[in-house]
C-alpha atoms as a PDB file:
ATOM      1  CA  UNK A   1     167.808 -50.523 165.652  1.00  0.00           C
ATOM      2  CA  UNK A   2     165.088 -52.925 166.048  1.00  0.00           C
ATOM      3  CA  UNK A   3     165.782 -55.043 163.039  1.00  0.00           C
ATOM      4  CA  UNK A   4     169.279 -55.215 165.015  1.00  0.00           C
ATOM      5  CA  UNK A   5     167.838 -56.677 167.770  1.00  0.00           C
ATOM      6  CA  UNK A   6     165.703 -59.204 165.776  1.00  0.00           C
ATOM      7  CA  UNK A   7     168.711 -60.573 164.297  1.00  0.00           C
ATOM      8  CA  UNK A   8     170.654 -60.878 167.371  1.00  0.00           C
ATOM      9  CA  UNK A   9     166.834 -62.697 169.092  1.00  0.00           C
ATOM     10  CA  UNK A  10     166.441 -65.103 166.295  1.00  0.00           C
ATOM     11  CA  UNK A  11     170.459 -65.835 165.913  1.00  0.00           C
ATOM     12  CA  UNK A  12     170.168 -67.255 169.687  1.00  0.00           C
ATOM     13  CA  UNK A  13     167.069 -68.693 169.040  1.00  0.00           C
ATOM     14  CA  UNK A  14     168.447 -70.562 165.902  1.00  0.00           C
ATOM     15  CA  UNK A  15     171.770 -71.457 167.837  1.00  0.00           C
ATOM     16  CA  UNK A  16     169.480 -72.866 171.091  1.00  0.00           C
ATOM     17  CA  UNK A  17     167.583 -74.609 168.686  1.00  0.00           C
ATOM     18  CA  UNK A  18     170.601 -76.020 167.395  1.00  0.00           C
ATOM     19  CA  UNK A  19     172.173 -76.900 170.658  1.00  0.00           C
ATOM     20  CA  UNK A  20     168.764 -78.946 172.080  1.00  0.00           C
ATOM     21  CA  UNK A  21     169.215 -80.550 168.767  1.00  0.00           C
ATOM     22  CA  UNK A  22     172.480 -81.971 169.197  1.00  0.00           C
ATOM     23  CA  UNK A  23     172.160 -82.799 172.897  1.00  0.00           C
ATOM     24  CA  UNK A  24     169.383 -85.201 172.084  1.00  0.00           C
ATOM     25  CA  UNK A  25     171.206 -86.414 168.997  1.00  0.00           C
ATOM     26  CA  UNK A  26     173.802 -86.640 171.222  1.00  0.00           C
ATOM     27  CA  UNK A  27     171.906 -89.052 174.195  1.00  0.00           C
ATOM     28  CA  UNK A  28     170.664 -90.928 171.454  1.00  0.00           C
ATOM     29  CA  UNK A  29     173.867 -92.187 169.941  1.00  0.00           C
ATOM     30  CA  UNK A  30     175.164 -92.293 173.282  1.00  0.00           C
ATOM     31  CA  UNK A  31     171.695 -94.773 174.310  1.00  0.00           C
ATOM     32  CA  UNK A  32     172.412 -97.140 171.315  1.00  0.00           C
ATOM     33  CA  UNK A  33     176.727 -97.150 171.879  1.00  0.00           C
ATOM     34  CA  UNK A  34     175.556 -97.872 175.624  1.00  0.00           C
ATOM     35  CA  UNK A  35     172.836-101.136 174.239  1.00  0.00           C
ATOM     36  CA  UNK A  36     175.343-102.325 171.832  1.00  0.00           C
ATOM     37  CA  UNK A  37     177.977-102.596 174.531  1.00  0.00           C
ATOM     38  CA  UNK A  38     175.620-104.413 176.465  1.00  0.00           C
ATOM     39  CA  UNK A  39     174.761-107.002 174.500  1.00  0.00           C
ATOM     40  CA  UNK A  40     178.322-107.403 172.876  1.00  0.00           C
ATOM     41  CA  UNK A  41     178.026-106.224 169.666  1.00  0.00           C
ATOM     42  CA  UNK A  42     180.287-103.281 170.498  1.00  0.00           C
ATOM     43  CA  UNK A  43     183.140-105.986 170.870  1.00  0.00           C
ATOM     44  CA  UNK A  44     182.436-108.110 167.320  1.00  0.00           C
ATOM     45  CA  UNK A  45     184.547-106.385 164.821  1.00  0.00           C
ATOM     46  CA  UNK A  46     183.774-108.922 162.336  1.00  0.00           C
ATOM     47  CA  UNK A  47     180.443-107.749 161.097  1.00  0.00           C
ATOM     48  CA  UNK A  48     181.198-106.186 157.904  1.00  0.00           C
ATOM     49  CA  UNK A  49     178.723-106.092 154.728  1.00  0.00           C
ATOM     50  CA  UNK A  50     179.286-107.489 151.136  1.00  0.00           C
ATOM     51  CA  UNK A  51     177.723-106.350 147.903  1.00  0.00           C
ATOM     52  CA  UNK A  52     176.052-109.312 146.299  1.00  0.00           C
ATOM     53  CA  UNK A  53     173.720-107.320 144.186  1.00  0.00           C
ATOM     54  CA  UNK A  54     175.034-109.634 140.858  1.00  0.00           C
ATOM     55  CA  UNK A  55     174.877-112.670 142.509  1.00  0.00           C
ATOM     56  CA  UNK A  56     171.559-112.266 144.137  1.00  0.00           C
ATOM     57  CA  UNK A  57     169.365-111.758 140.683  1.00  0.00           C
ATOM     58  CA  UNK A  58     167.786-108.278 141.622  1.00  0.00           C
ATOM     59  CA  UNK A  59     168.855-106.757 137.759  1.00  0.00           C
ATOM     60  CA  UNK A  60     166.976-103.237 138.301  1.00  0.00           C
ATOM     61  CA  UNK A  61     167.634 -99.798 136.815  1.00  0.00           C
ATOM     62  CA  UNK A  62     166.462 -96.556 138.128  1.00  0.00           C
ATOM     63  CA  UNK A  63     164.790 -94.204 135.175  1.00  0.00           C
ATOM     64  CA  UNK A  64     164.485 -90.800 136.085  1.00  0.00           C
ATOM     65  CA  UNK A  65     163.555 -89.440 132.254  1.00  0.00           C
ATOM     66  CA  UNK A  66     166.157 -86.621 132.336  1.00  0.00           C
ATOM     67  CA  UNK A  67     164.418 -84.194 129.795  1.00  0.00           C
ATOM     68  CA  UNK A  68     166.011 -80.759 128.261  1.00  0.00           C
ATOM     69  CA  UNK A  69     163.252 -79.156 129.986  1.00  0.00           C
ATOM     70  CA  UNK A  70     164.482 -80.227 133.633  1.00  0.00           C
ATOM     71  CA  UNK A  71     161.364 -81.406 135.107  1.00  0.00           C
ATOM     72  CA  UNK A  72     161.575 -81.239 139.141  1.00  0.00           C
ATOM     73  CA  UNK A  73     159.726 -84.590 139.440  1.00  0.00           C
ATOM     74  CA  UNK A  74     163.229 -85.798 137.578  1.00  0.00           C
ATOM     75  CA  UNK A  75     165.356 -85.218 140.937  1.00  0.00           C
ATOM     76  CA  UNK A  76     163.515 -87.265 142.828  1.00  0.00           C
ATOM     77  CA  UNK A  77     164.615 -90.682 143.615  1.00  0.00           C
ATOM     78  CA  UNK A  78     162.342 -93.664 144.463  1.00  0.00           C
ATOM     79  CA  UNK A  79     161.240 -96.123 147.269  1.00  0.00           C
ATOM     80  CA  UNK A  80     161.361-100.108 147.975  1.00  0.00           C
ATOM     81  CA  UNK A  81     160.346-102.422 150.455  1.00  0.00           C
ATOM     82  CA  UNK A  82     161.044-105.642 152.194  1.00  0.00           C
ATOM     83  CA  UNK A  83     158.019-107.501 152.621  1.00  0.00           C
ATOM     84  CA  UNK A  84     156.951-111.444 152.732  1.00  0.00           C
ATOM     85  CA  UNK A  85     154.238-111.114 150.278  1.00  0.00           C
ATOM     86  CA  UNK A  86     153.550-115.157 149.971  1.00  0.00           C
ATOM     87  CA  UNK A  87     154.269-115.820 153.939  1.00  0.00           C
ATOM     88  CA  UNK A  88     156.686-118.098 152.907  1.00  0.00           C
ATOM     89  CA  UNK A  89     158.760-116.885 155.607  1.00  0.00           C
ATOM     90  CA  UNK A  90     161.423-115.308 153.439  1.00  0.00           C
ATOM     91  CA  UNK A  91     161.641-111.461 152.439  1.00  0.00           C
ATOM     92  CA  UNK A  92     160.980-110.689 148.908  1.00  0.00           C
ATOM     93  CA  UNK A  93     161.526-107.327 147.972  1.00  0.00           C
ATOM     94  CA  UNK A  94     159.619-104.452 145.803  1.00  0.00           C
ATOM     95  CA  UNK A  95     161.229-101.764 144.070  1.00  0.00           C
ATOM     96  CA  UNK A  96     159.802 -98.840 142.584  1.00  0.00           C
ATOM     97  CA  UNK A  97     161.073 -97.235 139.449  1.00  0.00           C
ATOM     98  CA  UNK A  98     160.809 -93.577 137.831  1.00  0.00           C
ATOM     99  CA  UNK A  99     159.754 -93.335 133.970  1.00  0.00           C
ATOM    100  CA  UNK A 100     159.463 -90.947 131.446  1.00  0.00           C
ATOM    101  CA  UNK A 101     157.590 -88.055 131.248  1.00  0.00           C
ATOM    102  CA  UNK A 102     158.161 -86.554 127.815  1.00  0.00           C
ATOM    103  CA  UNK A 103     158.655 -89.614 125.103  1.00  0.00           C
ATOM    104  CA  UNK A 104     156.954 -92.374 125.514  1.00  0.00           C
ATOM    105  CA  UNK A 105     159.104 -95.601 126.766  1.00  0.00           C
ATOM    106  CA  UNK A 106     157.873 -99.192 125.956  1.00  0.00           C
ATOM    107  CA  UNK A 107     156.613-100.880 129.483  1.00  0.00           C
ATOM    108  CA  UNK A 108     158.714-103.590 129.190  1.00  0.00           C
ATOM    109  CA  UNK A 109     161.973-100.826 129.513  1.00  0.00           C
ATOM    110  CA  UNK A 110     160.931 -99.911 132.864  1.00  0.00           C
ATOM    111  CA  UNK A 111     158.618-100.096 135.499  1.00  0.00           C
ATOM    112  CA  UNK A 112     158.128-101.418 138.825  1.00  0.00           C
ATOM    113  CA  UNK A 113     159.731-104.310 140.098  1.00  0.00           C
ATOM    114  CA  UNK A 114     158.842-107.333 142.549  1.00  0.00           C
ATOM    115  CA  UNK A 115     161.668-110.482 143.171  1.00  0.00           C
ATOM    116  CA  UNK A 116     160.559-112.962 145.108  1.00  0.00           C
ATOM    117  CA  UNK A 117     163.240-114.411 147.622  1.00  0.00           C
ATOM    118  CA  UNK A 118     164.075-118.380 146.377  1.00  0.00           C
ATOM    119  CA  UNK A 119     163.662-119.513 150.007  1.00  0.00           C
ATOM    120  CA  UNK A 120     166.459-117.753 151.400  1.00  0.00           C
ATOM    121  CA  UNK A 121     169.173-119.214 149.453  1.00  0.00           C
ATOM    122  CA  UNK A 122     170.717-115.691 148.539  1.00  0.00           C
ATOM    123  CA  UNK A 123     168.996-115.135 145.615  1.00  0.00           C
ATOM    124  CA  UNK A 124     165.464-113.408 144.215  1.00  0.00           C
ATOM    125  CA  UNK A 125     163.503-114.114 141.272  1.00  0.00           C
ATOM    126  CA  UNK A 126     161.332-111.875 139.095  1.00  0.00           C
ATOM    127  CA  UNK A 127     157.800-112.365 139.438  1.00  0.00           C
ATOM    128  CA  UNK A 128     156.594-108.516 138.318  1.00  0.00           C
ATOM    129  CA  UNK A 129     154.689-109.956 136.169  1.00  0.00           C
ATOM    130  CA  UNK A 130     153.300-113.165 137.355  1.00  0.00           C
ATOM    131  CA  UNK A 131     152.462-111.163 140.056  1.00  0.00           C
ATOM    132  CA  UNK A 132     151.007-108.089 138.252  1.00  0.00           C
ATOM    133  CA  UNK A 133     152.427-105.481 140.235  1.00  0.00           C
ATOM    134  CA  UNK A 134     154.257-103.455 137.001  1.00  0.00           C
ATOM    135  CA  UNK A 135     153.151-100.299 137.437  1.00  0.00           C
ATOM    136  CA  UNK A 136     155.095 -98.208 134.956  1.00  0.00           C
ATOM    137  CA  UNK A 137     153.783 -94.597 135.929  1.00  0.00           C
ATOM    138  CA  UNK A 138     156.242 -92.575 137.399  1.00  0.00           C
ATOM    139  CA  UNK A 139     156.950 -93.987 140.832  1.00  0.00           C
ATOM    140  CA  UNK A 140     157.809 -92.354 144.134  1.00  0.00           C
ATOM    141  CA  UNK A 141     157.055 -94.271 147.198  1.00  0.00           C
ATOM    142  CA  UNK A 142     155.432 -97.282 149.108  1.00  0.00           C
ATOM    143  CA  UNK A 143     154.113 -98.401 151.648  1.00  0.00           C
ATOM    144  CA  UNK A 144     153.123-102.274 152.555  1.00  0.00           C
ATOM    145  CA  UNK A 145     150.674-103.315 155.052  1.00  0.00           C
ATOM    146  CA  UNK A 146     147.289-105.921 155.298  1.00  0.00           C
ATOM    147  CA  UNK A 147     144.603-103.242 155.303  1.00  0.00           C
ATOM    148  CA  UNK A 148     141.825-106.011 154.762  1.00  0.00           C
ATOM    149  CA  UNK A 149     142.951-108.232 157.692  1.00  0.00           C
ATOM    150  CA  UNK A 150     143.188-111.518 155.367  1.00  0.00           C
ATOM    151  CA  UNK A 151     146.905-112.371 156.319  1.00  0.00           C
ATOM    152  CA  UNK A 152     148.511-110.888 153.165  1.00  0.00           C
ATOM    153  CA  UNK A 153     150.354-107.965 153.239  1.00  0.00           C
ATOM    154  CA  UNK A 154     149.540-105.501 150.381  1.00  0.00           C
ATOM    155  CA  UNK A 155     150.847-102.793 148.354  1.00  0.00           C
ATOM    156  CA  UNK A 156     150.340 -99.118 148.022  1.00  0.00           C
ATOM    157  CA  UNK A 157     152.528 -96.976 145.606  1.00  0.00           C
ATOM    158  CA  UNK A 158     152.839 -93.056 145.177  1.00  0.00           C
ATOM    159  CA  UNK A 159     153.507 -91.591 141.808  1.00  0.00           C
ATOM    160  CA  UNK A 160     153.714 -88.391 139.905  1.00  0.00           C
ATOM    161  CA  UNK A 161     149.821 -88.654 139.250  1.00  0.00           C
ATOM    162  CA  UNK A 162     147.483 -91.667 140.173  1.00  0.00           C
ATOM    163  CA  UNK A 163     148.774 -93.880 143.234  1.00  0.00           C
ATOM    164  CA  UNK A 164     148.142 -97.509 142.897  1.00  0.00           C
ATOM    165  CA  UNK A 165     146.673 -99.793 145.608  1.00  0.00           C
ATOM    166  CA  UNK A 166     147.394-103.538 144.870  1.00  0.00           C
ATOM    167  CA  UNK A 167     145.063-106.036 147.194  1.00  0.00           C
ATOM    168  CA  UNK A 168     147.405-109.427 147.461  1.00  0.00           C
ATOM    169  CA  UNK A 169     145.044-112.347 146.461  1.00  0.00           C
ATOM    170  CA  UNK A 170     146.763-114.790 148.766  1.00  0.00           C
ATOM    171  CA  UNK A 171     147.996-117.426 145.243  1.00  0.00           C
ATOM    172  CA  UNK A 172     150.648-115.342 144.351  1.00  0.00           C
ATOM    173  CA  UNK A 173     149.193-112.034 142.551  1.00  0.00           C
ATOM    174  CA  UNK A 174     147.815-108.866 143.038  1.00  0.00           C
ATOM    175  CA  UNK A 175     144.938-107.093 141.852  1.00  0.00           C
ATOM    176  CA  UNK A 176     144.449-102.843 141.193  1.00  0.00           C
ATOM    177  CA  UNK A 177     141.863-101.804 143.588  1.00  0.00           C
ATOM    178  CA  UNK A 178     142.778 -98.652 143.486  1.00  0.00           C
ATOM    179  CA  UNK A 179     139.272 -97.137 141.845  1.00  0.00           C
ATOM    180  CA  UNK A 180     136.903 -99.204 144.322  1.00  0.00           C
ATOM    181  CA  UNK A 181     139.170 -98.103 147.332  1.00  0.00           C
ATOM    182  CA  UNK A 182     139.074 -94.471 146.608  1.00  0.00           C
ATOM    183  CA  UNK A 183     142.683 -94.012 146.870  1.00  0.00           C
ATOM    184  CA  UNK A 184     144.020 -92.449 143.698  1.00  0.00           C
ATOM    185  CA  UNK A 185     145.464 -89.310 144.810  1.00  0.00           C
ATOM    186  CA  UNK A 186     145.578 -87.903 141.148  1.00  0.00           C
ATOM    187  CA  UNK A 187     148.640 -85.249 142.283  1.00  0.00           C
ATOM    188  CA  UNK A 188     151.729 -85.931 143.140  1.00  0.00           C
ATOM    189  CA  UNK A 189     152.464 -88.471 145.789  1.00  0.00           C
ATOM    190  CA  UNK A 190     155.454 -89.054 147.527  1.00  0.00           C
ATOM    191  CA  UNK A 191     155.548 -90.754 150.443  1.00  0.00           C
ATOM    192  CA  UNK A 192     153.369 -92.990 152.287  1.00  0.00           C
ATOM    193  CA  UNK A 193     152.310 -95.137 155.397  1.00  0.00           C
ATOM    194  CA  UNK A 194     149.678 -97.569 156.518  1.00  0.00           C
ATOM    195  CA  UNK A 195     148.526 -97.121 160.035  1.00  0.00           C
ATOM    196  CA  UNK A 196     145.487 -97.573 162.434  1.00  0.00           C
ATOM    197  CA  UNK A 197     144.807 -94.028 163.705  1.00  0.00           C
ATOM    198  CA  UNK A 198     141.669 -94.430 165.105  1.00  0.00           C
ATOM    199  CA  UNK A 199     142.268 -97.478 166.413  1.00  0.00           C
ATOM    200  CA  UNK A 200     139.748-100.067 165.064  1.00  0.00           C
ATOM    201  CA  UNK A 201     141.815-102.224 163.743  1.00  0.00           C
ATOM    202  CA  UNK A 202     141.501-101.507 160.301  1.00  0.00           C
ATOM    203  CA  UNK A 203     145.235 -99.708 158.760  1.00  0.00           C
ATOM    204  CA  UNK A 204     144.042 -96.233 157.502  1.00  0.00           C
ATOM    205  CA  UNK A 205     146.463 -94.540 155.108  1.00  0.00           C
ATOM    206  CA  UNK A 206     148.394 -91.309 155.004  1.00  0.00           C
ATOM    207  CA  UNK A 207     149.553 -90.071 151.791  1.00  0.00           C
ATOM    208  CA  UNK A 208     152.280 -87.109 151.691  1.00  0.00           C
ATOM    209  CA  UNK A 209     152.085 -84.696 148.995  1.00  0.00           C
ATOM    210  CA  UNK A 210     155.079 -82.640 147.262  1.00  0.00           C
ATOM    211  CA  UNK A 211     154.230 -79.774 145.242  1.00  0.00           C
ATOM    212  CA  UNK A 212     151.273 -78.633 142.895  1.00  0.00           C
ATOM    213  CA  UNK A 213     153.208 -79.663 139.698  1.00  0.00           C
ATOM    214  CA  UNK A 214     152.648 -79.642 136.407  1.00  0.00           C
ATOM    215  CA  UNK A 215     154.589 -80.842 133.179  1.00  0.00           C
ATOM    216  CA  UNK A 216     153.079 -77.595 130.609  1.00  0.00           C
ATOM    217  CA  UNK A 217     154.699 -75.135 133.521  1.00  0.00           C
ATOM    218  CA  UNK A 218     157.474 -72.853 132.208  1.00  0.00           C
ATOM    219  CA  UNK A 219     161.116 -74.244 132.821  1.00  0.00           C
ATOM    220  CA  UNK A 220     163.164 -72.040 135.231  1.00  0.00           C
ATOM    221  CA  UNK A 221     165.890 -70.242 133.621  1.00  0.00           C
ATOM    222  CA  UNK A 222     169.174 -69.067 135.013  1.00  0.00           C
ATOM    223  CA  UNK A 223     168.910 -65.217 134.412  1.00  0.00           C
ATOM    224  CA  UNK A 224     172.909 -64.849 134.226  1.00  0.00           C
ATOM    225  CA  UNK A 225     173.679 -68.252 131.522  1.00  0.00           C
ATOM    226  CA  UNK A 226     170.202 -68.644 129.962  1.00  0.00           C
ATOM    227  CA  UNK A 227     170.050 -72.554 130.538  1.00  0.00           C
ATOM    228  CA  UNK A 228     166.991 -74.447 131.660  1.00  0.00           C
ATOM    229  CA  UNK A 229     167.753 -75.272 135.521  1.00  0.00           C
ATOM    230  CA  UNK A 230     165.927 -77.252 137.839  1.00  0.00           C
ATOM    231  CA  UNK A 231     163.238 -75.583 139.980  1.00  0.00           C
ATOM    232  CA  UNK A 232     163.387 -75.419 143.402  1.00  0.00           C
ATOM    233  CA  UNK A 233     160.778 -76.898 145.657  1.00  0.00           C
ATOM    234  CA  UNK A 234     159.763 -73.584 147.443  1.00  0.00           C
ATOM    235  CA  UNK A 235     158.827 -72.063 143.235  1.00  0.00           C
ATOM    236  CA  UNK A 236     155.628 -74.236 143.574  1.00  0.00           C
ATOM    237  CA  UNK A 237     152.950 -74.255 145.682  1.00  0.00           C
ATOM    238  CA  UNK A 238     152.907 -77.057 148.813  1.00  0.00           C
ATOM    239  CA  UNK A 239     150.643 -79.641 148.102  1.00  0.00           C
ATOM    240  CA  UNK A 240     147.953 -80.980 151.049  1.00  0.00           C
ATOM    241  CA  UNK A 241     148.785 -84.508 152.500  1.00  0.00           C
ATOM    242  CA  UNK A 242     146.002 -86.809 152.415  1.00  0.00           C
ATOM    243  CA  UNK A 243     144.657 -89.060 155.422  1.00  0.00           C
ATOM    244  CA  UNK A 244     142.102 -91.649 154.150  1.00  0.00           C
ATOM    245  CA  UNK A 245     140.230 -93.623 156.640  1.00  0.00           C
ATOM    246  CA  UNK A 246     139.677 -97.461 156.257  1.00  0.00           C
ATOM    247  CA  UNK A 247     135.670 -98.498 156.444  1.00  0.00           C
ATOM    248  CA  UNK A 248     136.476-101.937 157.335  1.00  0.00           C
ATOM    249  CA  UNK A 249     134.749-103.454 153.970  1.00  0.00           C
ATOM    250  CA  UNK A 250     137.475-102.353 151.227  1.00  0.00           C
ATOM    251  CA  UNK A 251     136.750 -99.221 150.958  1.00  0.00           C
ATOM    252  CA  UNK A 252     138.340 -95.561 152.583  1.00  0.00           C
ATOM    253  CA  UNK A 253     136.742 -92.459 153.103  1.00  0.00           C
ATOM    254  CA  UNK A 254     138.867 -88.757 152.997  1.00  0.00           C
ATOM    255  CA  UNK A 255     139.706 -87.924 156.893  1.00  0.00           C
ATOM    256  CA  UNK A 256     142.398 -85.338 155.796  1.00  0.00           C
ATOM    257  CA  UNK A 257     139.873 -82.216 157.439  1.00  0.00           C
ATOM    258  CA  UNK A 258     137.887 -83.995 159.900  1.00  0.00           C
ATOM    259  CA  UNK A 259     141.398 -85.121 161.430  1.00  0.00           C
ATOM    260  CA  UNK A 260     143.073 -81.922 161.667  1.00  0.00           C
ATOM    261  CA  UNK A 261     145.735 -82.361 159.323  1.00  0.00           C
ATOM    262  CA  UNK A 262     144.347 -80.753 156.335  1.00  0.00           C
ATOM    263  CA  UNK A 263     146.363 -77.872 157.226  1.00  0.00           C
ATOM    264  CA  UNK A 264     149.663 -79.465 157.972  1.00  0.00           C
ATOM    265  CA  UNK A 265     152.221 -77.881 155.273  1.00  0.00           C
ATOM    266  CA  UNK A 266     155.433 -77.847 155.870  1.00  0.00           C
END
């Protein structure tokens, strides 16, 4: 009788949930239809988009390494950015690519991309490597931001084990600071973001976590067909986010427990 009742409880919880949910989706679509109006957008029904991927120069292709032992870092997809790194004015734009995690690949198959916008004429050029900003571990996410305050935006990428952190040198190219910033993250990164959370005026980093993952775990089987699946998320254990704390002189120091969100899992 009582496990009746807690069904019932949490059914109206989950459907009160779900209503509070929509009404505030709800205002919010209704907020932006109401600021479009206003500012006549809602009236311009010639703003349409137009693929221009060939003519623009980005040539890029996703890897994901599809083995026969269905790794779950292989369903993951990766991140880019916008971002002016020459403050010419112009968005160039950074892509970040999967890899290979059973065979090796040569580095010049894959990898990390930057294109450099040709002063807004429509189209990009490659300057990965000018630029040396190839990583070719397996990439997740990125985030961009100046965390030394010298006018040039720089680069932080998550992978499937070591993250990179690229300091722009202001002519062009990058360089890995990753080791004297103390930002590795050895696990497995996904996303990321560059903010000021103590406000000093120094952008701190946050680092999100997936799963504690490795490649020599046993392959999930499908008891009824006997083929190698992909795992699901929840068959690992939740890996700890990471809050690192800028020091103002190039370096970061861990904040995740001192900060209170050591123990935010999802």
């Amino acid at each position: 009788m009582s496990y009746y009742y807690t069904v019932e409880i949490k059914q109206v919880l989950d459907r009160t949930s779900g209503m509070i949910l929509f009404c505030i989706w709800f205002c919010l679509v209704l907020s932006v239809l109401t600021l479009l109006s206003q500012s006549g957008y809602a009236d311009n029904r010639s703003v349409v988009f137009t693929d221009v991927t060939q003519d623009s120069g980005i040539k890029f292709k996703h890897y994901n390494g599809k083995s026969q032992r269905r790794h779950i870092v292989e369903t993951m997809g990766a991140g880019a950015a916008f971002l002016d790194y020459d403050n010419d004015g112009f968005l160039d734009l950074y892509v970040v690519n999967g890899g290979f995690l059973e065979r090796k690949k040569s580095r010049a198959t894959y990898g990390n991309m930057l294109y450099r916008n040709n002063n807004g004429n429509g189209t990009f050029s490659d300057v990965t490597k000018k630029a040396r900003v190839g990583d070719s571990r397996y990439g997740m996410g990125i985030a961009v931001g100046d965390y030394n305050n010298d006018g040039f935006v720089d680069i932080y990428v998550t992978n499937y084990g070591p993250n990179v952190l690229y300091q722009n040198q202001g002519d062009g190219s990058f360089i890995d600071v990753t080791k004297k910033a103390k930002v590795g993250n050895a696990g497995w990164s996904t996303g990321c973001a560059f903010l000021d959370f103590d406000l000093d005026g120094d952008l701190d980093l946050y680092v999100v976590n997936y799963v504690e993952y490795s490649t020599s775990m046993k392959p999930c089987i499908n008891l009824k067909t006997g083929v190698i699946e992909y795992c699901h998320p929840r068959t690992f254990r939740p890996a700890k986010d990471v809050l690192y704390q800028n020091n103002g002189d190039g370096t970061f120091t861990d904040a995740t427990k001192r900060s209170g969100v050591y123990n935010a899992i999802p």
